[in-house]
Protein backbone atom coordinates (compact mmCIF):
# COMPACT_ATOMS: atom_id res chain seq x y z
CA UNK A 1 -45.81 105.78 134.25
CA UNK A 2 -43.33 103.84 132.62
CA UNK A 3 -40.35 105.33 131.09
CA UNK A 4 -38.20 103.44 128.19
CA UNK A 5 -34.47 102.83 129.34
CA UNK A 6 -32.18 103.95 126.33
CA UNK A 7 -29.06 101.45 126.15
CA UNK A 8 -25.77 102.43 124.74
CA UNK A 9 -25.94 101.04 120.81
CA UNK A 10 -23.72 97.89 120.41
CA UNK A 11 -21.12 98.55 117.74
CA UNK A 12 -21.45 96.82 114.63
CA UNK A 13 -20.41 93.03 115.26
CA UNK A 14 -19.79 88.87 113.85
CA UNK A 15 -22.05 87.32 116.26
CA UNK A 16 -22.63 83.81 116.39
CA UNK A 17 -23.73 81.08 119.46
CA UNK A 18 -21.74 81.77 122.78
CA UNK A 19 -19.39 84.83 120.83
CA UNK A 20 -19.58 88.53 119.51
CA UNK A 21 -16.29 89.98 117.52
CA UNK A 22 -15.95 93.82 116.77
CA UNK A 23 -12.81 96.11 116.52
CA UNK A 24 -11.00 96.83 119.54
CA UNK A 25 -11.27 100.61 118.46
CA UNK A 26 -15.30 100.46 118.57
CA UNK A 27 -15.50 98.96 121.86
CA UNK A 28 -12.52 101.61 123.70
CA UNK A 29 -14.86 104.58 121.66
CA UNK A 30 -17.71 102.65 123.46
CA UNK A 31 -16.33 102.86 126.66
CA UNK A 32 -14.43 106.50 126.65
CA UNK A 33 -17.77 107.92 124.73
CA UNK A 34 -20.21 106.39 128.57
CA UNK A 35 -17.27 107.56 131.04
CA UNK A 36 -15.92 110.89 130.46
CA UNK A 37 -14.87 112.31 133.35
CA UNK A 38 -15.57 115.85 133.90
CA UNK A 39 -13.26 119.12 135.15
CA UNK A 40 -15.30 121.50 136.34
CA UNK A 41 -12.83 125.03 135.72
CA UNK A 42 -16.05 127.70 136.37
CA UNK A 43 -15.51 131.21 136.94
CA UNK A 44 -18.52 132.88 136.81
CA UNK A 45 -22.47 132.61 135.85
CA UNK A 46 -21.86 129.95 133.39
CA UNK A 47 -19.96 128.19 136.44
CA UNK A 48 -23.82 128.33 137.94
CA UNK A 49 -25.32 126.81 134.84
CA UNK A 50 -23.05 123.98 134.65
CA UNK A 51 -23.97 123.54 138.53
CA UNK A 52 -27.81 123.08 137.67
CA UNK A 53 -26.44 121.05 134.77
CA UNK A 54 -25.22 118.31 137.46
CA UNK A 55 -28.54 118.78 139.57
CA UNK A 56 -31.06 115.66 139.34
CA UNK A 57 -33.42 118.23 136.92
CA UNK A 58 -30.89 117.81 134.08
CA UNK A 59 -28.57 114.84 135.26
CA UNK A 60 -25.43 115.26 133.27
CA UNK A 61 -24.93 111.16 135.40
CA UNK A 62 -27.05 109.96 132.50
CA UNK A 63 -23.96 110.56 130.22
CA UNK A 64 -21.57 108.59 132.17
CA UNK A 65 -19.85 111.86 133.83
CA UNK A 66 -21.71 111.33 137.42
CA UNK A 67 -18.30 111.75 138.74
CA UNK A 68 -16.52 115.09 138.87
CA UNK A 69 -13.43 115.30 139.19
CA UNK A 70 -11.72 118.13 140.89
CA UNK A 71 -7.94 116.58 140.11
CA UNK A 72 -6.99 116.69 136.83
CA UNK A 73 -4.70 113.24 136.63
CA UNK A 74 -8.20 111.73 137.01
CA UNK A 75 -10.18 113.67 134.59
CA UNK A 76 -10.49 113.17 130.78
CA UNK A 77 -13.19 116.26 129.64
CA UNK A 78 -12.31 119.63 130.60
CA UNK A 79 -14.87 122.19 131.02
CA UNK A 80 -14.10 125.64 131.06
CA UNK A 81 -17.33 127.62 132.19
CA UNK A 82 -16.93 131.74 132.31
CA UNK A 83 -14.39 134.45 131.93
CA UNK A 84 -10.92 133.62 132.40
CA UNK A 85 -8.61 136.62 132.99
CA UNK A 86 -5.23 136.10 131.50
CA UNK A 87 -3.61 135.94 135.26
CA UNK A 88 -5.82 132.57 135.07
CA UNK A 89 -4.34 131.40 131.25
CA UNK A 90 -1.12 129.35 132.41
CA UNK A 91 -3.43 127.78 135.49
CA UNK A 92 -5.81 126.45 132.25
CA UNK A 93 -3.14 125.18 130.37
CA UNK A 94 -1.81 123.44 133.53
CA UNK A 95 -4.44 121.71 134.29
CA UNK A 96 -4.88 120.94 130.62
CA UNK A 97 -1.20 119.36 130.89
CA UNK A 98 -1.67 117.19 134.17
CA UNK A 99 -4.78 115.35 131.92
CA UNK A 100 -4.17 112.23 130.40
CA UNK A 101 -4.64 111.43 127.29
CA UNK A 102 -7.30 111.24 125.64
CA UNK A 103 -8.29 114.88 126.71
CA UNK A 104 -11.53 116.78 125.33
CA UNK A 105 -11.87 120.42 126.04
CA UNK A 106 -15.67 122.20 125.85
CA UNK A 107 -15.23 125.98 126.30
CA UNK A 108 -18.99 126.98 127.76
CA UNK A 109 -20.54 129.97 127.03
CA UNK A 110 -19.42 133.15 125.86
CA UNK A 111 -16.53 134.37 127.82
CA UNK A 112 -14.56 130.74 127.64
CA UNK A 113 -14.91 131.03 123.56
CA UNK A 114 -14.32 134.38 123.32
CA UNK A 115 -13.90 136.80 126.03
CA UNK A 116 -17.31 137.92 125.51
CA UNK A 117 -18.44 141.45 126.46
CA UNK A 118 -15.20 141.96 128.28
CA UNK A 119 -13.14 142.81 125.75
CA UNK A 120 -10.56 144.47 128.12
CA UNK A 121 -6.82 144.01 128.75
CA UNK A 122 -7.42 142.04 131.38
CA UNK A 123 -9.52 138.91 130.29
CA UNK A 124 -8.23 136.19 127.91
CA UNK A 125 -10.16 136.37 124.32
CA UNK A 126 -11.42 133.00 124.14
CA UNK A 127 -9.27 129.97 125.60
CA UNK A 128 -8.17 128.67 122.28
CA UNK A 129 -5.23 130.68 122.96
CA UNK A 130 -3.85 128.92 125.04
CA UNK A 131 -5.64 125.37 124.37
CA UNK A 132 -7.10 123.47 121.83
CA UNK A 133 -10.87 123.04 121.96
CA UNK A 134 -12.92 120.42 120.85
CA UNK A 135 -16.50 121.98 121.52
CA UNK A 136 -17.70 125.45 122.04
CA UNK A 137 -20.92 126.11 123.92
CA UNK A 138 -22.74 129.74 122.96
CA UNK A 139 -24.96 131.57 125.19
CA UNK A 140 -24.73 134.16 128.12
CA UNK A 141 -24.47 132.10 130.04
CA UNK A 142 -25.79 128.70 127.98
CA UNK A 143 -28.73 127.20 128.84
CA UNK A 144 -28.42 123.51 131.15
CA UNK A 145 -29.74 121.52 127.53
CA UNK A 146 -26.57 123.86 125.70
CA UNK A 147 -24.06 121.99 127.68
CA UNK A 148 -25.70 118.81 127.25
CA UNK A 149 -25.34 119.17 123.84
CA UNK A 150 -21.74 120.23 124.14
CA UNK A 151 -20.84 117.32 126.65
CA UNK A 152 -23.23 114.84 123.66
CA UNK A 153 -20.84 116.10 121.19
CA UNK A 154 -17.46 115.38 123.28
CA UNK A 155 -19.14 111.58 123.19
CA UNK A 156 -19.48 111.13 119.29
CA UNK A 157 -15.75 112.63 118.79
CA UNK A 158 -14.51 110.04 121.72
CA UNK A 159 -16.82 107.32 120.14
CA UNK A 160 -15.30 107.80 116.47
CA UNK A 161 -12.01 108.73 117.47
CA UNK A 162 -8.89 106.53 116.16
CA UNK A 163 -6.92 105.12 118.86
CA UNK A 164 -4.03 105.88 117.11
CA UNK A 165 -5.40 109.57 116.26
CA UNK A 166 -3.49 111.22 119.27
CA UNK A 167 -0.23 109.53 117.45
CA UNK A 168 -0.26 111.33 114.35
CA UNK A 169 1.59 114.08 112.88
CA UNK A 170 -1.24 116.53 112.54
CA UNK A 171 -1.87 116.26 116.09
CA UNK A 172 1.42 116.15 117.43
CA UNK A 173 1.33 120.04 114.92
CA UNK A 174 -2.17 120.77 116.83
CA UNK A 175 -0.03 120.68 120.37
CA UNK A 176 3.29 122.45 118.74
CA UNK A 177 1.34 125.53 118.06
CA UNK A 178 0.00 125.88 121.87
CA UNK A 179 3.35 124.97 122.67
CA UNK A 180 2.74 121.76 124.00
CA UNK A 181 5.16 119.21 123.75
C-alpha cells in the first residue's frame, strides 16, 4: 500500500539555474511553522488526550513537534490542557515568561478556556487572565484530531507571522495588559 508523502509547500520564489530567492520572512515562517516545540502544562483529562495525541495513532511528530519539551527556555508552543486552579495562575504565567520569543499559547479544552463546569472560587476562569492565547481548543475534554487542529492553526499564525510583529506597539499593549513587560 503506498502512501503519498506530503512536503512542506516552498514559499513563493525567483528561481533560475543553480539559485532560488524568496523573503527571509517566508523562509523563518517556514521553519518556525515545521518545528514548534511543544510545553506540555496538563492537569487533568484533557492532559490524557493530549497524551494519545503524541501516541503513534495520531502522531502530533508529523507536525514538527516530535520533541516535548518539559523546560520552558527550550520550548516555543505552550499547551495548557485542563483546569488550572488559581494557586496554579502565577506558575502559568512563569513558565509563559521563561519562553522565548516567538511564543504561541493553545488553551485545550474547556477548563484551560474557560474554567468550564467548575465555576468555583477556586479554579481560574479561562487562562486568558493571566496570558494571552493564540488558539483555543473546545471539547470536554477535545478529541486527539481537536488538538491537531489547534496545534495546525499555531503553524499558519507562525508561518504568516511578521518577524518584526513581536516589535510593534500593539503587541508590546497585548503584554502591558497581562502585565508583562
Amino acid at each position: 500500500m503506498a502512501t503519498d508523502i506530503k512536503l512542506a509547500e516552498a514559499p513563493a520564489s525567483y528561481d533560475g539555474p543553480g539559485f532560488s530567492a524568496t523573503s527571509f520572512d517566508k523562509i523563518i515562517g517556514l521553519a518556525r511553522a515545521n518545528s514548534l516545540w511543544p510545553l506540555p502544562f496538563a492537569t487533568s483529562c484533557c492532559g490524557i488526550e493530549f497524551m494519545s495525541t503524541m501516541a503513534s495513532h495520531y502522531d502530533l511528530a508529523r507536525f514538527g513537534s516530535e520533541r516535548p519539551s518539559f523546560s520552558p527556555r527550550q520550548a516555543d508552543m505552550l499547551l495548557v490542557a485542563g483546569t488550572i486552579a488559581k494557586k496554579m495562575g502565577p506558575i502559568v504565567k512563569q513558565v509563559y515568561l521563561q519562553m522565548a520569543e516567538p511564543r504561541w499559547v493553545i488553551a485545550i479544552g474547556a477548563c484551560a478556556s474557560s474554567g468550564g463546569i467548575f465555576d468555583t472560587y477556586s479554579v481560574l476562569q479561562g487562562i486568558d487572565r493571566i496570558i494571552p492565547v493564540d488558539v483555543y481548543v473546545p471539547g470536554c475534554p477535545p478529541r486527539p484530531e481537536q488538538i491537531l487542529e489547534g496545534v495546525m492553526q499555531v503553524q499558519e499564525l507562525a508561518k504568516n507571522e511578521s518577524l518584526r510583529r513581536r516589535n510593534t506597539d500593539e503587541y508590546t499593549k497585548l503584554l502591558n495588559s497581562y502585565n508583562i513587560q
